[in-house]
N, C-alpha and C. Protein backbone atom coordinates (compact mmCIF):
# COMPACT_ATOMS: atom_id res chain seq x y z
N UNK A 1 -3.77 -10.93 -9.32
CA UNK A 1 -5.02 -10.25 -9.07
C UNK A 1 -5.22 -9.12 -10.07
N UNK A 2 -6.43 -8.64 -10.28
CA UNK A 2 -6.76 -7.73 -11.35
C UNK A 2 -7.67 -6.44 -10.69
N UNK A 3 -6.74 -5.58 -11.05
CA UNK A 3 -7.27 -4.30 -10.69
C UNK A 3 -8.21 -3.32 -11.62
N UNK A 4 -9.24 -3.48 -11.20
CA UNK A 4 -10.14 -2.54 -12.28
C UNK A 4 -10.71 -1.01 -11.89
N UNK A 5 -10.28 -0.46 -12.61
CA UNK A 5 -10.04 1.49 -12.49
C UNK A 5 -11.11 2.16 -13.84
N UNK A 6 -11.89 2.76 -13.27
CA UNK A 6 -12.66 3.73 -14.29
C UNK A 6 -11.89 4.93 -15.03
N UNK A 7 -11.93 5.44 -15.98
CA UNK A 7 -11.20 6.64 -16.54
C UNK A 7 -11.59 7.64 -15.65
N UNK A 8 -11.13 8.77 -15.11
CA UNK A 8 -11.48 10.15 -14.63
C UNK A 8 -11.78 9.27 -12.74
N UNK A 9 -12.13 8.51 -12.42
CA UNK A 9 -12.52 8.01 -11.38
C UNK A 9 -11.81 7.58 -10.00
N UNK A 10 -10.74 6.62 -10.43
CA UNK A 10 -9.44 5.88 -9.48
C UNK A 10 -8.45 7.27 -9.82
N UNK A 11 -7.05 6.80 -8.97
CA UNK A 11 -5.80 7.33 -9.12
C UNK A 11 -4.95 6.18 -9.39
N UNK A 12 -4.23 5.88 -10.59
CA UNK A 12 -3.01 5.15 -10.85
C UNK A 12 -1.85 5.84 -10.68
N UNK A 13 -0.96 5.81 -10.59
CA UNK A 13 0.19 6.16 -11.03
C UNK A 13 1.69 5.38 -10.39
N UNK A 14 3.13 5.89 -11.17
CA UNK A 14 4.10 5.19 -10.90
C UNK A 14 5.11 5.97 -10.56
N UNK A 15 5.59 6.11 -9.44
CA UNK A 15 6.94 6.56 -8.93
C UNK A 15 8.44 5.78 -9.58
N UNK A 16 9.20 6.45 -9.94
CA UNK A 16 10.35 5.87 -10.30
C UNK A 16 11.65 6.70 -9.74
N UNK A 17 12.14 5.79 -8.98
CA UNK A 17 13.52 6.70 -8.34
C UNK A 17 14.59 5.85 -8.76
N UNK A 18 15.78 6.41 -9.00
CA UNK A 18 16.66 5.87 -9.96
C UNK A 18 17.92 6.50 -8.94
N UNK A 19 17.74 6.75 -7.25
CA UNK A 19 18.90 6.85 -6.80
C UNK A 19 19.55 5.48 -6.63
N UNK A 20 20.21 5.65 -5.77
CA UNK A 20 20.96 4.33 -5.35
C UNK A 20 20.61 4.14 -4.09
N UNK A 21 20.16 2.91 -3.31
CA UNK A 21 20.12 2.40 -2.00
C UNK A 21 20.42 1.32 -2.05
N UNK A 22 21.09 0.98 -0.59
CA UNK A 22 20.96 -0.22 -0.08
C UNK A 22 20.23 -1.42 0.08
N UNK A 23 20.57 -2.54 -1.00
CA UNK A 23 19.65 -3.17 -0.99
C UNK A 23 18.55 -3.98 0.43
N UNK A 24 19.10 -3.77 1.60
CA UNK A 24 18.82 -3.82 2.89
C UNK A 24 17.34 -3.47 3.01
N UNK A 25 17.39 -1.86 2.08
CA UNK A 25 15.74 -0.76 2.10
C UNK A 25 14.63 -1.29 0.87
N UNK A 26 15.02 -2.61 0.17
CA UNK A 26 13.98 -3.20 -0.62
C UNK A 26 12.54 -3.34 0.19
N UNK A 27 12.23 -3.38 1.00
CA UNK A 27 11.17 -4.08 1.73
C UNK A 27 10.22 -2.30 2.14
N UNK A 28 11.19 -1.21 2.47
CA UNK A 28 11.02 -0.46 3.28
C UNK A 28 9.99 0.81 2.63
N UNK A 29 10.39 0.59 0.80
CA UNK A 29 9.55 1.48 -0.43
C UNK A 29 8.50 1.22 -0.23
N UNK A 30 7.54 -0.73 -0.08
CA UNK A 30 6.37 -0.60 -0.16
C UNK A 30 5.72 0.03 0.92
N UNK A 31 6.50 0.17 1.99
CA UNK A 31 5.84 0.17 3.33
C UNK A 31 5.54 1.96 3.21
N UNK A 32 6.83 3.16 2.91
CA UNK A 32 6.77 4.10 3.06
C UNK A 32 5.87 4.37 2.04
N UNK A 33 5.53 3.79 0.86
CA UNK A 33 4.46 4.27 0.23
C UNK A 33 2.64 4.09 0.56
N UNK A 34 2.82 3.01 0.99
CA UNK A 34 1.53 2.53 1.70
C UNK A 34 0.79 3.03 3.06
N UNK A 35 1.94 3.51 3.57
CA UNK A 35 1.69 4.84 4.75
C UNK A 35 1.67 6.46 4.50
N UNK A 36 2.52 6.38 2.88
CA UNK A 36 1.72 7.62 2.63
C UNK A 36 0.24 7.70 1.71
N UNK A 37 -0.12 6.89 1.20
CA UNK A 37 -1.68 6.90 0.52
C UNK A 37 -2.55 6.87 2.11
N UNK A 38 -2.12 6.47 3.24
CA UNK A 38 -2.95 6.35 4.52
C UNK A 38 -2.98 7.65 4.95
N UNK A 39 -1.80 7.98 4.81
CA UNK A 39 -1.80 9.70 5.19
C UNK A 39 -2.68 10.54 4.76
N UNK A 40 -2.46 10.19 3.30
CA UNK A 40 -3.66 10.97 2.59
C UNK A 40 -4.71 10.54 2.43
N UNK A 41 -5.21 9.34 2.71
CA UNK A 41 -6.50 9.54 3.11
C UNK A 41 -6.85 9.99 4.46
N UNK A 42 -5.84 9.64 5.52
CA UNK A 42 -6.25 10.26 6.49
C UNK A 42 -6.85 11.86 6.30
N UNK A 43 -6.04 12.87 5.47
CA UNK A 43 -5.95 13.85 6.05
C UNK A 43 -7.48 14.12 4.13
N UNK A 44 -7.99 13.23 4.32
CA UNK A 44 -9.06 13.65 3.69
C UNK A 44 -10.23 12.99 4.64
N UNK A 45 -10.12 13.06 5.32
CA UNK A 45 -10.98 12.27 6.91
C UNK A 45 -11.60 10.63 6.85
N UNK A 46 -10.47 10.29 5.89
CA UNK A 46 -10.75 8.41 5.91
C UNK A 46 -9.82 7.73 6.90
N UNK A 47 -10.43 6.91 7.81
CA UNK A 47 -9.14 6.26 8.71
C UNK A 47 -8.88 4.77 7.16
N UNK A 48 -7.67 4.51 7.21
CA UNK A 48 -7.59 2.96 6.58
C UNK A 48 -6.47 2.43 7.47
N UNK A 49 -6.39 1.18 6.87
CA UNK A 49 -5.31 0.37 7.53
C UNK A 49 -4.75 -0.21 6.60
N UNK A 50 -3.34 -0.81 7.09
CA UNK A 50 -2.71 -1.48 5.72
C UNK A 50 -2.79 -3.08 6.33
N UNK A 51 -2.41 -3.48 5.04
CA UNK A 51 -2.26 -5.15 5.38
C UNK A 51 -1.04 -5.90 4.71
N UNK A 52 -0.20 -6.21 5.06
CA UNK A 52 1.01 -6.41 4.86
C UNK A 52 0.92 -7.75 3.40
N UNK A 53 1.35 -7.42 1.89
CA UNK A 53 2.73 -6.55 2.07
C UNK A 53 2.31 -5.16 1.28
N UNK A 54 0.70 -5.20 1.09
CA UNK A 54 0.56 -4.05 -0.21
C UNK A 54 -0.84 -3.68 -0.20
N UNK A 55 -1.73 -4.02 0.79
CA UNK A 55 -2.84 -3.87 0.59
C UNK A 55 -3.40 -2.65 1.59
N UNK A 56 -4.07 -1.93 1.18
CA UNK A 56 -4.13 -0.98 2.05
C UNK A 56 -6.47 -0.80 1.90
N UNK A 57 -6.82 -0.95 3.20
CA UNK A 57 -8.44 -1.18 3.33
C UNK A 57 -8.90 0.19 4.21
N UNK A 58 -10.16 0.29 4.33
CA UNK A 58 -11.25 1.48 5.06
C UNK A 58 -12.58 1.05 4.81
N UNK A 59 -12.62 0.41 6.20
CA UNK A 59 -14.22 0.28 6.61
C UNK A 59 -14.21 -1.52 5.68
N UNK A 60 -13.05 -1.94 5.91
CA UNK A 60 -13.15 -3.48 6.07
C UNK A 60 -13.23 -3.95 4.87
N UNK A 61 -12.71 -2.80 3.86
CA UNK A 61 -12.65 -3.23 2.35
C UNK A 61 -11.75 -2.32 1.82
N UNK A 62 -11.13 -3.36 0.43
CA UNK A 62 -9.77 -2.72 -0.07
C UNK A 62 -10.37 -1.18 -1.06
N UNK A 63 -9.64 -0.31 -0.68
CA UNK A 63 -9.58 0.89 -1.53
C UNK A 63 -8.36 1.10 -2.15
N UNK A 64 -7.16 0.30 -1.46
CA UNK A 64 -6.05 0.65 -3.22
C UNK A 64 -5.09 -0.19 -2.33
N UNK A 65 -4.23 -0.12 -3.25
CA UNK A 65 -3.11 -1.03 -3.62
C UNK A 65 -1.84 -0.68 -3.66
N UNK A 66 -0.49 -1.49 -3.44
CA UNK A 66 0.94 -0.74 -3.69
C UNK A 66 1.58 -1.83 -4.61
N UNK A 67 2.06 -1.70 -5.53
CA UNK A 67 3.61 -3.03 -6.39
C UNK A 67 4.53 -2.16 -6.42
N UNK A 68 5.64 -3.22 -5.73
CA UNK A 68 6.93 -2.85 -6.04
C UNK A 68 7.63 -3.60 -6.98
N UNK A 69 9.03 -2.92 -7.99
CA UNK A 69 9.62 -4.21 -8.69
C UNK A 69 11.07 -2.66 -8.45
N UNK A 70 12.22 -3.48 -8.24
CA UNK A 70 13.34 -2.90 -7.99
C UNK A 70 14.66 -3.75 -8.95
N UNK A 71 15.83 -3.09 -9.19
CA UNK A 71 16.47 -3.65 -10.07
C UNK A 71 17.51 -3.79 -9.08
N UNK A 72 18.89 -4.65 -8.91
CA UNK A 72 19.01 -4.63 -7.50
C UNK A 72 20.39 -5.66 -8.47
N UNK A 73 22.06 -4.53 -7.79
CA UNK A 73 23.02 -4.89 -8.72
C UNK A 73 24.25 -4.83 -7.24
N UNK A 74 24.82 -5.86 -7.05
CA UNK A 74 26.25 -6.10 -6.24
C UNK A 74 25.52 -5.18 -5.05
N UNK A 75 24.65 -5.77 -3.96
CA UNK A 75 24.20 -5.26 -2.91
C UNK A 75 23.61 -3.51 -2.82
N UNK A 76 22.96 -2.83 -4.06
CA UNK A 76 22.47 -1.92 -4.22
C UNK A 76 21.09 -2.03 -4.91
N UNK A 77 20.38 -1.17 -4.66
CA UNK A 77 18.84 -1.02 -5.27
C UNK A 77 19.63 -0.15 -6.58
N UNK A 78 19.33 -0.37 -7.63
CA UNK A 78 20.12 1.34 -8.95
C UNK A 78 18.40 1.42 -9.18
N UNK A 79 17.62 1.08 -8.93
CA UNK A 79 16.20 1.77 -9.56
C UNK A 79 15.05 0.71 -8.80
N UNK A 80 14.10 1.28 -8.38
CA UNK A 80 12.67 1.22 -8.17
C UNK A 80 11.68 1.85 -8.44
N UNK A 81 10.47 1.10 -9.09
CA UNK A 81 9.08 1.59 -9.73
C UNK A 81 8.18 0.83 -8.51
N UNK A 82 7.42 2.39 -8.33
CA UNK A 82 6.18 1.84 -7.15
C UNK A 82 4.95 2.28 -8.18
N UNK A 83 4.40 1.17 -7.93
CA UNK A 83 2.93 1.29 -8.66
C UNK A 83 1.77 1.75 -7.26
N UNK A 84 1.34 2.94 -7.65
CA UNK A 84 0.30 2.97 -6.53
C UNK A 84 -1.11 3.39 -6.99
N UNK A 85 -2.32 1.86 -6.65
CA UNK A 85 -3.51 2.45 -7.20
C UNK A 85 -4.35 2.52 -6.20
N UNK A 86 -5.34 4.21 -6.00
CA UNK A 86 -6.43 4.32 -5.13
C UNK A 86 -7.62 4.01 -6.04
N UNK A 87 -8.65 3.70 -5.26
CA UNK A 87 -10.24 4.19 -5.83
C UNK A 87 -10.46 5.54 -5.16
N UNK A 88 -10.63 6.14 -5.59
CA UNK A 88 -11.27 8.21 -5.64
C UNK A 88 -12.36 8.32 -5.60
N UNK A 89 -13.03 8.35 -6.67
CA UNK A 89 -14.03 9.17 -7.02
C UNK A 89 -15.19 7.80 -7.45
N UNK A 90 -15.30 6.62 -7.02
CA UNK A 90 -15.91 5.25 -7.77
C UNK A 90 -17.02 5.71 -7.09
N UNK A 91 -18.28 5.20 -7.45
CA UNK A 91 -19.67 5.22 -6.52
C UNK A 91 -19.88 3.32 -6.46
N UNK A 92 -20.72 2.91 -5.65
CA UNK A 92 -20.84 1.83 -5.66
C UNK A 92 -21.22 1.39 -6.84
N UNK A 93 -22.14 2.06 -7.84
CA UNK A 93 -22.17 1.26 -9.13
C UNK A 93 -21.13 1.19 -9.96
N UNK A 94 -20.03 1.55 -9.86
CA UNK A 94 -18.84 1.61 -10.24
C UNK A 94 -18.36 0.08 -10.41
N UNK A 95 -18.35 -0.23 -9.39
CA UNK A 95 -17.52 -1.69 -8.78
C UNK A 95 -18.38 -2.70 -9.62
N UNK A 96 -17.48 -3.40 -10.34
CA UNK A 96 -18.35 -5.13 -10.81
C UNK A 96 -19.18 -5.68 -9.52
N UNK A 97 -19.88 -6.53 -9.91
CA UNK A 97 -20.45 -7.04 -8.94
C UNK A 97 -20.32 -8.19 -8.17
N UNK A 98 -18.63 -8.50 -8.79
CA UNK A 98 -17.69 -8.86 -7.72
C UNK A 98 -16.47 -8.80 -6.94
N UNK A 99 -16.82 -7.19 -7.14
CA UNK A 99 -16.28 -6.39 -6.45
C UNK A 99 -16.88 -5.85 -5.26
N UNK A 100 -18.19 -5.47 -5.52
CA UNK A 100 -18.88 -4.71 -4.94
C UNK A 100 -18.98 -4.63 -3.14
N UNK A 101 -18.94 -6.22 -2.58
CA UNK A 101 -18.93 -5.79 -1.01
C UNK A 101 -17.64 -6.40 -0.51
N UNK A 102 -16.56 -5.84 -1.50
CA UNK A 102 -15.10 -6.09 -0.97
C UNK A 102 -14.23 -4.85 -1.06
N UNK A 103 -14.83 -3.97 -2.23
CA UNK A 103 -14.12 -2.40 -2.45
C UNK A 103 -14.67 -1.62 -2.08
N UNK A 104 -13.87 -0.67 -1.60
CA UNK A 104 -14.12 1.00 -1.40
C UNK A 104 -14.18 2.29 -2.11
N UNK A 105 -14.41 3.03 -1.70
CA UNK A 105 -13.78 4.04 -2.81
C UNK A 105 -13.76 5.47 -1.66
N UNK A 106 -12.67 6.48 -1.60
CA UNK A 106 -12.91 7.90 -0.62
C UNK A 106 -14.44 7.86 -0.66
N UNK A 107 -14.12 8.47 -2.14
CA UNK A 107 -16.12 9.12 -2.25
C UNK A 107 -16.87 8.22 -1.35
N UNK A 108 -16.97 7.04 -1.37
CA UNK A 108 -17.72 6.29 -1.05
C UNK A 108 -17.85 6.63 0.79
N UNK A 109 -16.49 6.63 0.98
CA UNK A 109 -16.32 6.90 2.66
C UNK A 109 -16.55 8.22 2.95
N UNK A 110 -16.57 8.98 1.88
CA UNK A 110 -16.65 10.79 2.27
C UNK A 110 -18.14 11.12 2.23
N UNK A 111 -18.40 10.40 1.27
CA UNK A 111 -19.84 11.32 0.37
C UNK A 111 -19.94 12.53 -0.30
N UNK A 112 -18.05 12.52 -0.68
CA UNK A 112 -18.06 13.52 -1.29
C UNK A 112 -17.05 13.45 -2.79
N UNK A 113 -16.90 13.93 -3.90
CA UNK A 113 -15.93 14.00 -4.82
C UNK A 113 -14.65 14.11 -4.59
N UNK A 114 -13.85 14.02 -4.85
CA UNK A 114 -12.18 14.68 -4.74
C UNK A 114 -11.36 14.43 -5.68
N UNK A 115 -10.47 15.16 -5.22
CA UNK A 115 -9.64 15.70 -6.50
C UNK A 115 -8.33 15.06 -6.86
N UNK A 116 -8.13 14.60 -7.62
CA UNK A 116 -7.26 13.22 -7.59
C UNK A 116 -5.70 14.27 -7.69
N UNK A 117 -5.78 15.02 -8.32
CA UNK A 117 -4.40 15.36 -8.25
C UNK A 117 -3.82 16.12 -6.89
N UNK A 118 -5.01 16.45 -6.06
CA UNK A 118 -4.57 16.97 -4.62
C UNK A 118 -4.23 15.27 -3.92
N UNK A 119 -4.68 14.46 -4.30
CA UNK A 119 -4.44 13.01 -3.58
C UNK A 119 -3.14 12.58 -3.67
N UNK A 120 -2.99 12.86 -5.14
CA UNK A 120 -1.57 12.44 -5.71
C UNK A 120 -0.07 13.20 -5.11
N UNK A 121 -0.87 14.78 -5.15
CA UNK A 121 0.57 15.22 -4.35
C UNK A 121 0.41 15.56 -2.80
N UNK A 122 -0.31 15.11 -1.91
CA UNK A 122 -0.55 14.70 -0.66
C UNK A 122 0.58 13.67 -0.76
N UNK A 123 -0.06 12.05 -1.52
CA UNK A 123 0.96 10.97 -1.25
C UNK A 123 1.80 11.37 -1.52
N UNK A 124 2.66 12.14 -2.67
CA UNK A 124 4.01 12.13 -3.37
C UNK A 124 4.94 12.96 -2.12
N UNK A 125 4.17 14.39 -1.60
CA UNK A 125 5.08 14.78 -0.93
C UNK A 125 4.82 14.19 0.51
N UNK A 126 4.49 13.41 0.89
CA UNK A 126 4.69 12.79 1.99
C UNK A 126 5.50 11.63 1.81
N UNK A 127 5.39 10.29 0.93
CA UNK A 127 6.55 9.82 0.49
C UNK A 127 7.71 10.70 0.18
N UNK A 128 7.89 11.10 -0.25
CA UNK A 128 9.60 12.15 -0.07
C UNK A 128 9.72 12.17 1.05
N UNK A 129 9.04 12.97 1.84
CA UNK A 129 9.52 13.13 3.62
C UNK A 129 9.74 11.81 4.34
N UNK A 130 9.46 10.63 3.89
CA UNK A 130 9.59 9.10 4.40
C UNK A 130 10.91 8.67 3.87
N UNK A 131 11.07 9.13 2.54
CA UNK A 131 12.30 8.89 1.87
C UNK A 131 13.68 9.19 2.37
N UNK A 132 13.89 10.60 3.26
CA UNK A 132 15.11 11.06 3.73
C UNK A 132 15.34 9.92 5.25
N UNK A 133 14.45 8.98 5.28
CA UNK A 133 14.72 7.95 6.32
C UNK A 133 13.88 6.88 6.44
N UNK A 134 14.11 6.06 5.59
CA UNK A 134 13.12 4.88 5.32
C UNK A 134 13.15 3.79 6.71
N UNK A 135 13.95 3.53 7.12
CA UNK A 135 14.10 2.62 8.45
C UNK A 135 12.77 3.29 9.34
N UNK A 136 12.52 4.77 9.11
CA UNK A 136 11.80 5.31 10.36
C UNK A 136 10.09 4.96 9.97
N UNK A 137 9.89 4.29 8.67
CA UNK A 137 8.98 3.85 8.33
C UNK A 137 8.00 2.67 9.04
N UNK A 138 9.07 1.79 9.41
CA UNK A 138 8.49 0.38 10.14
C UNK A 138 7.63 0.73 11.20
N UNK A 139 7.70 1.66 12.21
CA UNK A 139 6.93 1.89 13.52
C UNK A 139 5.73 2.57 12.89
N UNK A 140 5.85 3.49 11.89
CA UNK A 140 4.75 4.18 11.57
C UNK A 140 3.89 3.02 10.90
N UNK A 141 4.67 2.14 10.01
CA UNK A 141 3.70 1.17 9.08
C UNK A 141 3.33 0.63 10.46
N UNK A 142 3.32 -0.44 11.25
CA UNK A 142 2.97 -0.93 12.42
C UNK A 142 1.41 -0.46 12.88
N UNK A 143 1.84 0.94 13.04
CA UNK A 143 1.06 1.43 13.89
C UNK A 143 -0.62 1.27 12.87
N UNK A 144 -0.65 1.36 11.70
CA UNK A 144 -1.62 1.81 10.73
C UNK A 144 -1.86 -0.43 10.69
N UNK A 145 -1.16 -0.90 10.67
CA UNK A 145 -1.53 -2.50 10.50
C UNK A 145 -2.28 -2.90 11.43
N UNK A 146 -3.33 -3.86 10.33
CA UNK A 146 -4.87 -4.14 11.19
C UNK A 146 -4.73 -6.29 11.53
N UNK A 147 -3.81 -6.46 11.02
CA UNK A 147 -3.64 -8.15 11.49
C UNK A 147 -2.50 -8.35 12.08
N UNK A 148 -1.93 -8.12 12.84
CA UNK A 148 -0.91 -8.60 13.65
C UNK A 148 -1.66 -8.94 14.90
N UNK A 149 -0.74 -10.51 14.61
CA UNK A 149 -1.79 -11.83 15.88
C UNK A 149 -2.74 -12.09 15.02
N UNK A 150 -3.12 -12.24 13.64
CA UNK A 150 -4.24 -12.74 13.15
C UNK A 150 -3.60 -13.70 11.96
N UNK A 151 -4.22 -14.75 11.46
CA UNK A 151 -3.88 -15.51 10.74
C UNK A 151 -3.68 -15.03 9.37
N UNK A 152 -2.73 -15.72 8.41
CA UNK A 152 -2.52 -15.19 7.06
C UNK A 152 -2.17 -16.38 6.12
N UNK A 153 -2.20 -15.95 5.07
CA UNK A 153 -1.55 -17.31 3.69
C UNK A 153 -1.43 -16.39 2.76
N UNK A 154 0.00 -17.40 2.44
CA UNK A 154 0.56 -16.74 1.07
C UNK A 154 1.29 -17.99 0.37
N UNK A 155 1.68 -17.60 -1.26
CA UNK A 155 2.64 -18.65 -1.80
C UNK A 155 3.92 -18.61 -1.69
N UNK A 156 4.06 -19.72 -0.92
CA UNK A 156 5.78 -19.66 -1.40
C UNK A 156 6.43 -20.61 -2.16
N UNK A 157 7.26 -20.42 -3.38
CA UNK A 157 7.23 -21.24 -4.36
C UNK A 157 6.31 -22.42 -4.81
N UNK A 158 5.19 -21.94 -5.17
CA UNK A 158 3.87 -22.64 -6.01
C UNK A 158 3.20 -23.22 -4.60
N UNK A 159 3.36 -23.33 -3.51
CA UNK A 159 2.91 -24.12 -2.42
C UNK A 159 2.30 -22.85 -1.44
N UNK A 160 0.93 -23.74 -1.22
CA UNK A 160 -0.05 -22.45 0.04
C UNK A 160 0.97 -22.84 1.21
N UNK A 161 0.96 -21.36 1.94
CA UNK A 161 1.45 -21.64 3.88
C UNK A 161 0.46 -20.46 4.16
N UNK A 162 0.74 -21.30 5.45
CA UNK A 162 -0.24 -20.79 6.50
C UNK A 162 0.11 -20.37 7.70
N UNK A 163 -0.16 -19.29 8.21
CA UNK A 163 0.29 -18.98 9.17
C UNK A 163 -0.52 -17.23 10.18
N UNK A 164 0.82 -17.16 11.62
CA UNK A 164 0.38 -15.91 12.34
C UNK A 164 1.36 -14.86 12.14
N UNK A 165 0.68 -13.55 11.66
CA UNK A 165 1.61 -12.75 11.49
C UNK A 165 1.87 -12.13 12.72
N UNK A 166 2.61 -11.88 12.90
CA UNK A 166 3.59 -11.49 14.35
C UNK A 166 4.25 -9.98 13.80
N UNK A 167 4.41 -9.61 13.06
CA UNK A 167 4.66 -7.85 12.62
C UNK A 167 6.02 -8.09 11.60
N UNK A 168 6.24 -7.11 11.77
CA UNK A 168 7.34 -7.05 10.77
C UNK A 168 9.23 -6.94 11.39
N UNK A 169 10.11 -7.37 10.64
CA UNK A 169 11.30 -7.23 11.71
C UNK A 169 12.37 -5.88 11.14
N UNK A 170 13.17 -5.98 11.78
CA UNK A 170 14.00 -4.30 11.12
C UNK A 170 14.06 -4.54 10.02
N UNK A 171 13.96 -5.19 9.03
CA UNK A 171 14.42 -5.20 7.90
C UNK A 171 13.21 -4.85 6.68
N UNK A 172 11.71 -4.82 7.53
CA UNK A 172 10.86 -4.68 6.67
C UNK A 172 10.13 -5.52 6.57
N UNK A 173 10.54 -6.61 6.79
CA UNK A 173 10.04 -8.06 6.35
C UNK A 173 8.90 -8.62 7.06
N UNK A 174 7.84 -9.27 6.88
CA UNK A 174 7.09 -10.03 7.84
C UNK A 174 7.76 -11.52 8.16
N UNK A 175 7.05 -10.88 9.72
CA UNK A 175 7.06 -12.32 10.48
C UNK A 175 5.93 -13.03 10.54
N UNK A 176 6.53 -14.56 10.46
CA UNK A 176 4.98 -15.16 10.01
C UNK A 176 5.85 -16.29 11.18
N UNK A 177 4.58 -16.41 12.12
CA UNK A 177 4.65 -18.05 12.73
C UNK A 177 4.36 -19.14 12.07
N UNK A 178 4.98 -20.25 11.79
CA UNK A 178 4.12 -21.12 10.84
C UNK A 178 4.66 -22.29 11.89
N UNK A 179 3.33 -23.08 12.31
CA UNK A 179 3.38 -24.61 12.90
C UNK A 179 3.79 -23.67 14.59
């Protein structure tokens, strides 16, 4: 999928932590990051919801995004890069026009401007505070998820499935009913 960001407009950016974890907490980065961009929009008066494994929506359309890629050596994480992109500051003419009645943008939900680097360290220091206990992430991600009991598809090795997502299990992971 292709993400398209205006200069001065969206928020991109990339977290890189280079401690060491358990490879067990692979699943647990996208989640604690995707509940903190919710945070912060919450606490800029946007409700959103996430959608498992990276998509995060408000008002029934996507406003940003999470990628993870982790390097992962004899049952340890030694490094993870989280890519996290909002729309900020977009107005509806912003959006291609096939984009347009699938994206969001704050502004769009506020009616007002904002300030991308107060966004940025909203998410950053709230991810840290998720960080000193990533397991405690799953109930909070839960709670913010808008399809559990609703149908889903994804690829798994080159082949569509289909299925009900049923939530996620300790490990981070979704549960998917299939058949």
């Amino acid at each position: 999928n292709k993400w398209t960001m205006l200069a001065g407009k969206g928020l991109a950016f990339t977290l890189i932590l280079d401690k060491k974890y358990p490879s067990s907490y692979s699943s647990f980065f996208s989640l604690a990051a995707a509940i903190s961009v919710a945070h912060s929009l919450k606490k800029r008066g946007v409700f959103s919801v996430l959608k498992w494994p990276n998509d995060i929506y408000s008002s029934d359309k996507k406003i940003g995004g999470i990628l993870c890629e982790s390097k992962v050596k004899k049952d340890e994480i030694e490094k993870i890069v989280i890519g996290i992109g909002l729309n900020v500051n977009e107005t509806n003419n912003d959006f291609p026009d096939t984009l347009s009645k699938s994206a969001t943008s704050l502004a769009i939900e506020t009616n007002q401007s904002n300030q991308r680097e107060l966004i940025c360290a909203i998410i950053t220091t709230y991810f840290e505070r998720l960080l000193n206990d990533l397991p405690s992430s799953l109930p909070i991600w839960q709670n913010y998820c808008n399809h559990i009991n609703e149908p889903v598809s994804f690829n798994q090795d080159g082949i569509k499935q289909s299925g009900i997502f049923k939530g996620l299990n300790n490990d981070g992971r979704a549960i998917i009913q299939i058949d």
